[in-house]
N, C-alpha and C. Protein backbone atom coordinates (compact mmCIF):
# COMPACT_ATOMS: atom_id res chain seq x y z
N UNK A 1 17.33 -23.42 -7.69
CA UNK A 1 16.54 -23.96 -6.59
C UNK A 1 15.72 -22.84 -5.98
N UNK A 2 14.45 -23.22 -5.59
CA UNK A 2 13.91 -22.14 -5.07
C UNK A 2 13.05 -22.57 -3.36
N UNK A 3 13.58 -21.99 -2.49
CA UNK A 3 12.78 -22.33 -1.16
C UNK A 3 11.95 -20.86 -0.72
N UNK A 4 11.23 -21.22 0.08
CA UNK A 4 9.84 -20.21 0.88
C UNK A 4 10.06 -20.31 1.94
N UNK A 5 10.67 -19.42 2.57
CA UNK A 5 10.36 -19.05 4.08
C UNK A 5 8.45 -18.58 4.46
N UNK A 6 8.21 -19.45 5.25
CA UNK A 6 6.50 -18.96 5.64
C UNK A 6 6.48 -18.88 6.85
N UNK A 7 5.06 -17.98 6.88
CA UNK A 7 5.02 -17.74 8.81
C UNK A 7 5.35 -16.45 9.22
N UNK A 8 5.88 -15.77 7.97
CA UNK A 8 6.71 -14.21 8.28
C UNK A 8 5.72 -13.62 8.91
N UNK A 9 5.21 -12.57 9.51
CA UNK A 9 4.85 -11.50 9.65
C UNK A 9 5.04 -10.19 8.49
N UNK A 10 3.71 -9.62 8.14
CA UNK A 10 3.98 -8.53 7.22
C UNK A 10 5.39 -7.62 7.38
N UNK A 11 6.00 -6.79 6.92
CA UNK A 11 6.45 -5.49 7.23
C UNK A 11 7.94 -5.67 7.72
N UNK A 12 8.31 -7.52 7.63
CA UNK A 12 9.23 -7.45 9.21
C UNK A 12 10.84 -7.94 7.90
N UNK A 13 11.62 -7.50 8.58
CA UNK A 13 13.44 -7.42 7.87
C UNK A 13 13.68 -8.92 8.20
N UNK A 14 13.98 -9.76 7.52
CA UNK A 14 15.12 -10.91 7.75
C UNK A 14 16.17 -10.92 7.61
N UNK A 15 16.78 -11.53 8.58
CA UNK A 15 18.62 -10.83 8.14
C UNK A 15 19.49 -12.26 8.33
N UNK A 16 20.43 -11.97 8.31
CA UNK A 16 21.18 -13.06 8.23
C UNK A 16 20.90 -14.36 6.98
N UNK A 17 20.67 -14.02 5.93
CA UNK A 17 19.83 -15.13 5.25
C UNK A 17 21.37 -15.83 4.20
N UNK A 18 21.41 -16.87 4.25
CA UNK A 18 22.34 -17.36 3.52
C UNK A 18 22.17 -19.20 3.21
N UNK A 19 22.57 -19.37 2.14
CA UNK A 19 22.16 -20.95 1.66
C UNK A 19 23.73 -21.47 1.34
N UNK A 20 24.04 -22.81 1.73
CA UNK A 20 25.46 -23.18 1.55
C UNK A 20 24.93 -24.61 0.94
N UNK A 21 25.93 -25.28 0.16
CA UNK A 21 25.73 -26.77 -0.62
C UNK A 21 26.74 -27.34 -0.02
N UNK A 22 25.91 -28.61 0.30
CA UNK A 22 26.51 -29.13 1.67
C UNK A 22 27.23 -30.81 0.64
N UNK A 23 28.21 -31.65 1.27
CA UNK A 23 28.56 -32.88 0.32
C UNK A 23 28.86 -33.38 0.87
N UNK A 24 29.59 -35.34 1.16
CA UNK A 24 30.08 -35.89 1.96
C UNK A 24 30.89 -35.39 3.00
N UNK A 25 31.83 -34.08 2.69
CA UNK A 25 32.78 -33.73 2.75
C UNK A 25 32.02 -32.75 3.97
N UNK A 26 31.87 -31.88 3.95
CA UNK A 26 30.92 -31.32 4.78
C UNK A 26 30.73 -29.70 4.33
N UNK A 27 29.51 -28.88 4.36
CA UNK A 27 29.04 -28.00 4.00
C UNK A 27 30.03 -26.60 3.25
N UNK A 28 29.79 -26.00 2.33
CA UNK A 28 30.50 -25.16 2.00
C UNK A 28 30.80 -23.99 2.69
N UNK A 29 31.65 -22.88 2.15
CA UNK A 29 31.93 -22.07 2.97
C UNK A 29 30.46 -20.72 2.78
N UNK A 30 30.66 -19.59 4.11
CA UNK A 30 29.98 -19.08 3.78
C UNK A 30 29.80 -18.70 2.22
N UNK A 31 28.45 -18.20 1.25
CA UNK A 31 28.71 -17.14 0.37
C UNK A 31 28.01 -16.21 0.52
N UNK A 32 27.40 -15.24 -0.62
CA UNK A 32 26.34 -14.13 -0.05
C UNK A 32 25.44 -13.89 0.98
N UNK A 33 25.31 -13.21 1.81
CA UNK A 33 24.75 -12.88 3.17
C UNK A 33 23.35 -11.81 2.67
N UNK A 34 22.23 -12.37 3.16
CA UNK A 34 21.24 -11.25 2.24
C UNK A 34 20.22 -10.65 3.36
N UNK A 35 20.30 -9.59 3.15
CA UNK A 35 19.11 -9.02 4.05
C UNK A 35 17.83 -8.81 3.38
N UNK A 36 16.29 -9.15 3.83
CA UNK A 36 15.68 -8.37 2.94
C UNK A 36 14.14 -8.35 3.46
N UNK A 37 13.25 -7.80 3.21
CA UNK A 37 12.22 -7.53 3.74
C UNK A 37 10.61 -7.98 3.34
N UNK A 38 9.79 -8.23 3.90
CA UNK A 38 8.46 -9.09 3.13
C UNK A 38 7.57 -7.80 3.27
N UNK A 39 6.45 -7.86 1.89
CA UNK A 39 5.66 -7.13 1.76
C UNK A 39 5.03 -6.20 3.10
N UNK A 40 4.65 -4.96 2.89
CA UNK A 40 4.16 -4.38 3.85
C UNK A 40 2.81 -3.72 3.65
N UNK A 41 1.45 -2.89 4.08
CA UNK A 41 0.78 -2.44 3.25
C UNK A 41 1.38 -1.11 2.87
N UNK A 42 0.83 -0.44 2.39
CA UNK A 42 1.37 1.17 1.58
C UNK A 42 1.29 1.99 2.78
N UNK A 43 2.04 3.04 3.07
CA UNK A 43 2.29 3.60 4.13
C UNK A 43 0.94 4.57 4.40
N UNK A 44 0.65 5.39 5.20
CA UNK A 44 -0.58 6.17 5.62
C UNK A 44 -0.31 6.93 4.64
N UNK A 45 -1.95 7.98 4.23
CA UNK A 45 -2.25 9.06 3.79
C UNK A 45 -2.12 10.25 4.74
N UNK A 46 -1.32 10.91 5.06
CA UNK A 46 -0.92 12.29 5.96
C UNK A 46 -1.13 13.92 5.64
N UNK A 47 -1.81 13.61 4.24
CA UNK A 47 -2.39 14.94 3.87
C UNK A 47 -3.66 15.19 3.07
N UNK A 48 -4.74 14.26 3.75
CA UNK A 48 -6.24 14.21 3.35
C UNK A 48 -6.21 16.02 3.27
N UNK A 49 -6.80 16.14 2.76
CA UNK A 49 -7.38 17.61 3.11
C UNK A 49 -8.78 17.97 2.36
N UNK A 50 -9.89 18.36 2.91
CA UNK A 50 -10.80 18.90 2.04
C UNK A 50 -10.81 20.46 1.25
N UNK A 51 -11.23 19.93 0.15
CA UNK A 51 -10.96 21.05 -1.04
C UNK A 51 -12.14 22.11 -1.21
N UNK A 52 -12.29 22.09 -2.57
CA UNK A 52 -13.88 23.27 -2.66
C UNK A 52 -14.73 22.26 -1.91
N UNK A 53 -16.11 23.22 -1.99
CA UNK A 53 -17.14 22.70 -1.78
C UNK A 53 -18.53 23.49 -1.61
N UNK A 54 -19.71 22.87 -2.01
CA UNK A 54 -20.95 22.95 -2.82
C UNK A 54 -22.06 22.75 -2.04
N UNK A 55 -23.04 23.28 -2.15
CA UNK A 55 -24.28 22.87 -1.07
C UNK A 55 -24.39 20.88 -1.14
N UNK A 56 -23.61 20.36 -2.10
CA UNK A 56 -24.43 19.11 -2.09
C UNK A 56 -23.03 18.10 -2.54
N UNK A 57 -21.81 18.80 -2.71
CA UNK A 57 -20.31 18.04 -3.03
C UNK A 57 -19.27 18.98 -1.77
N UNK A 58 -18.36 17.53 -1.84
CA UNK A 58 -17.01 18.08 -0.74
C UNK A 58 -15.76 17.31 -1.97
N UNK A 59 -14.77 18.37 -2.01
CA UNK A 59 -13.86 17.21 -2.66
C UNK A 59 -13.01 17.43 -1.58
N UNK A 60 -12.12 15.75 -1.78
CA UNK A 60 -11.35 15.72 -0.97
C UNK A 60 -9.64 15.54 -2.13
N UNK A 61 -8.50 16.00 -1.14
CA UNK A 61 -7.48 15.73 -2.31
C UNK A 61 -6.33 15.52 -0.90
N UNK A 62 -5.21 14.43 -1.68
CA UNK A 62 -4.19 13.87 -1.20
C UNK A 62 -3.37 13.47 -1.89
N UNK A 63 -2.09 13.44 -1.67
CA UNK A 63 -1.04 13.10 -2.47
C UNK A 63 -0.75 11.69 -1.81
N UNK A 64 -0.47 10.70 -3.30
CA UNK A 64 -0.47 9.46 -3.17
C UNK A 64 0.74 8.95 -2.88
N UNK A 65 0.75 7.89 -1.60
CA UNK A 65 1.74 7.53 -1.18
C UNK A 65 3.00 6.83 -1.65
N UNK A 66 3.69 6.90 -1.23
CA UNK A 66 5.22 6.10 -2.52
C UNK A 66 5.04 4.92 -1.96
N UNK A 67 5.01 3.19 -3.28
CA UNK A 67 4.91 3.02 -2.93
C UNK A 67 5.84 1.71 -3.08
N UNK A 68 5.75 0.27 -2.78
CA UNK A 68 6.78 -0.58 -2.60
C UNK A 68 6.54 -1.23 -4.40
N UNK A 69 7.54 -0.80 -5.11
CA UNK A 69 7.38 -1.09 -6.50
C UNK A 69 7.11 -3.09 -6.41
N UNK A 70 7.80 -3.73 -5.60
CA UNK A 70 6.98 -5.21 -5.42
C UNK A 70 5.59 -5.55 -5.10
N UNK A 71 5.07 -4.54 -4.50
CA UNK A 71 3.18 -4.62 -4.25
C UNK A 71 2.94 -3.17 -4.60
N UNK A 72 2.60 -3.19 -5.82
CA UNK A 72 1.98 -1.27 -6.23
C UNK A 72 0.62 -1.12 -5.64
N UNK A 73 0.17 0.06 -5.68
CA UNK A 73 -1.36 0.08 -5.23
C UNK A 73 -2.08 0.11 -5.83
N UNK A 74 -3.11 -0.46 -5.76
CA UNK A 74 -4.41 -0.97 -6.60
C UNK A 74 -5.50 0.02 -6.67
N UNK A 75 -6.04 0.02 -5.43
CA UNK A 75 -6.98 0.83 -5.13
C UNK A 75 -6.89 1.93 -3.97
N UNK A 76 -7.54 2.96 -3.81
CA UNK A 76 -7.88 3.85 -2.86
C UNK A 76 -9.37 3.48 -1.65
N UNK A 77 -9.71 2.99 -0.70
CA UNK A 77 -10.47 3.04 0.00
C UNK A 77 -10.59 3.91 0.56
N UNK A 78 -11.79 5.05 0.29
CA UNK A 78 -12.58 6.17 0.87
C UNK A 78 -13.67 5.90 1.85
N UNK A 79 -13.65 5.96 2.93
CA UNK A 79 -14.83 5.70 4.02
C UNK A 79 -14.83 7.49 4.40
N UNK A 80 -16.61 7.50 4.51
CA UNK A 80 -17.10 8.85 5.05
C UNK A 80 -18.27 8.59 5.59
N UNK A 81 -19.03 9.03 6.80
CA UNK A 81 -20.17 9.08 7.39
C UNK A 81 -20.86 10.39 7.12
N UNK A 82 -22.30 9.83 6.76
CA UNK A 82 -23.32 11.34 6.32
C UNK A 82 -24.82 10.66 7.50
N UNK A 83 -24.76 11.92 8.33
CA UNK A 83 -26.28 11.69 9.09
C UNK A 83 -26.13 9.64 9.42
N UNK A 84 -25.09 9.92 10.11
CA UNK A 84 -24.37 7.97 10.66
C UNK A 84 -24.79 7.04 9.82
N UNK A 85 -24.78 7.52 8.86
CA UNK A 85 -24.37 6.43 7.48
C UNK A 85 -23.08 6.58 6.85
N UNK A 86 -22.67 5.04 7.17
CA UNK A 86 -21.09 5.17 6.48
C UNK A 86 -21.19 4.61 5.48
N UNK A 87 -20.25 5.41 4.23
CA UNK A 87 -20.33 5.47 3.37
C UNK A 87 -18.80 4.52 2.22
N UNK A 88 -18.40 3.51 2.35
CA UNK A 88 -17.27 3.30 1.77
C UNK A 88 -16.96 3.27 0.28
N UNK A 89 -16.43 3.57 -0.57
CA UNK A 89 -16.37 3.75 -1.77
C UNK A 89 -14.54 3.48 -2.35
N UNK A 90 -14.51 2.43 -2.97
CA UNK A 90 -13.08 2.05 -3.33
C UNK A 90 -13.13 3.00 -4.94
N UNK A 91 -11.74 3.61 -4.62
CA UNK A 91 -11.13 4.99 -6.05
C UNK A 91 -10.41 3.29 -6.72
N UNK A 92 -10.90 2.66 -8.10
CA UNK A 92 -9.91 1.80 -8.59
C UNK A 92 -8.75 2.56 -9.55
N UNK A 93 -7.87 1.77 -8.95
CA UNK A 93 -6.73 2.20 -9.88
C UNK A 93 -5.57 2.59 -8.97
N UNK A 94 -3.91 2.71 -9.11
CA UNK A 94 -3.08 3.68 -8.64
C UNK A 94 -3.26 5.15 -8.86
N UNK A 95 -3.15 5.92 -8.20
CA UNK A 95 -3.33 7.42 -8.25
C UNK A 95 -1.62 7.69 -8.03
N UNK A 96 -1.23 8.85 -8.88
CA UNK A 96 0.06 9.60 -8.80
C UNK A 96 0.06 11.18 -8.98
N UNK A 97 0.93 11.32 -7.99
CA UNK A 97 1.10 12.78 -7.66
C UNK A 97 -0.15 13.01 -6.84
N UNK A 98 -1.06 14.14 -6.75
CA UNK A 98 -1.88 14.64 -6.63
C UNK A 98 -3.12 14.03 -6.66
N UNK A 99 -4.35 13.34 -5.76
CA UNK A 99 -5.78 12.47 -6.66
C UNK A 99 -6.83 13.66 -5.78
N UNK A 100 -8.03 13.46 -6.35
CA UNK A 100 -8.87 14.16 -5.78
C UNK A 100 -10.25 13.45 -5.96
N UNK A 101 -11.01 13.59 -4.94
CA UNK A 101 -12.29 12.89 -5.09
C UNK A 101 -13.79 13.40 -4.48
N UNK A 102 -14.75 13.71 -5.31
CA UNK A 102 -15.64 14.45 -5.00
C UNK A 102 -16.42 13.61 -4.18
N UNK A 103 -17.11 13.74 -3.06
CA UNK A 103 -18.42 13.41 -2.23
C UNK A 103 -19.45 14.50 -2.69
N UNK A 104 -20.88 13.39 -2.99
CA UNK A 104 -21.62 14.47 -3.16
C UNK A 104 -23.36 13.57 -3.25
N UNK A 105 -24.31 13.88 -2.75
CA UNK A 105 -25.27 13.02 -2.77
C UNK A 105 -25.21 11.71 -2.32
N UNK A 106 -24.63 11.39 -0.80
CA UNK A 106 -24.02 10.17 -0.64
C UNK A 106 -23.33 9.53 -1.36
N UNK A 107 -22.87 9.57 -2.53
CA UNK A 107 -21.61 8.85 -3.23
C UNK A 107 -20.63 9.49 -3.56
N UNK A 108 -19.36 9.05 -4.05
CA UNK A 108 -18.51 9.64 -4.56
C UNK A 108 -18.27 9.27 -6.03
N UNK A 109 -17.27 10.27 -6.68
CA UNK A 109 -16.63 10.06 -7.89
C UNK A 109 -15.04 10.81 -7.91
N UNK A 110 -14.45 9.61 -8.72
CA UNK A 110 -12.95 10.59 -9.47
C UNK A 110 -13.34 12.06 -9.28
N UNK A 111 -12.24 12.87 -8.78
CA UNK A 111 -12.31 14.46 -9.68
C UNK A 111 -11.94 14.36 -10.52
N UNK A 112 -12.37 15.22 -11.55
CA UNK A 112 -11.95 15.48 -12.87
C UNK A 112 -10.83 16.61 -12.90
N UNK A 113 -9.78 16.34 -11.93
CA UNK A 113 -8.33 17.76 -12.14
C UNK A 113 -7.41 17.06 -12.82
């Protein structure tokens, strides 16, 4: 049997969760008691840091966040402002360990490390 709790809030613990089969007789005894938690987004980036850089490129590099093996990460969203033009640029893909990403001529690209 399968039921959906809806309405959750991202991020948030449910506790107490338990299902009993109920009969004329009247409901069974407790069994397994389950705690457990609904999707959250991927935790912050806490070590942007800018790397080399070129009259006309900035790279930037960060180590990619750990993340909830039930929702992996997809993409990287990079937002940067040049002369108050913002600039957003999605990195596709999961990045591991180490990613780096060049700005350079108003756009960006992958680093190549």
């Amino acid at each position: 049997a399968v039921f959906i709790i809806t309405g959750l809030p991202a991020g948030v613990v449910v506790t107490g969760i338990d299902v009993r089969a109920v009969n004329l007789v009247g409901p069974a005894v407790k069994g397994n008691v389950l705690i457990a938690k609904t999707l959250d987004v991927p935790p912050a980036i806490t070590d942007l840091a800018a790397g080399s850089a070129t009259p006309t490129t900035l790279t930037l590099t960060w180590t990619a966040p750990l993340e909830d093996p039930r929702a992996p990460i997809q993409d990287h969203e990079i937002r940067y402002t040049v002369n108050g033009v913002v600039h957003n640029v999605v990195l596709k893909g999961p990045a591991f360990g180490t990613t780096g990403f060049v700005i350079g001529g108003g756009s960006g690209s992958p680093a190549s490390e």
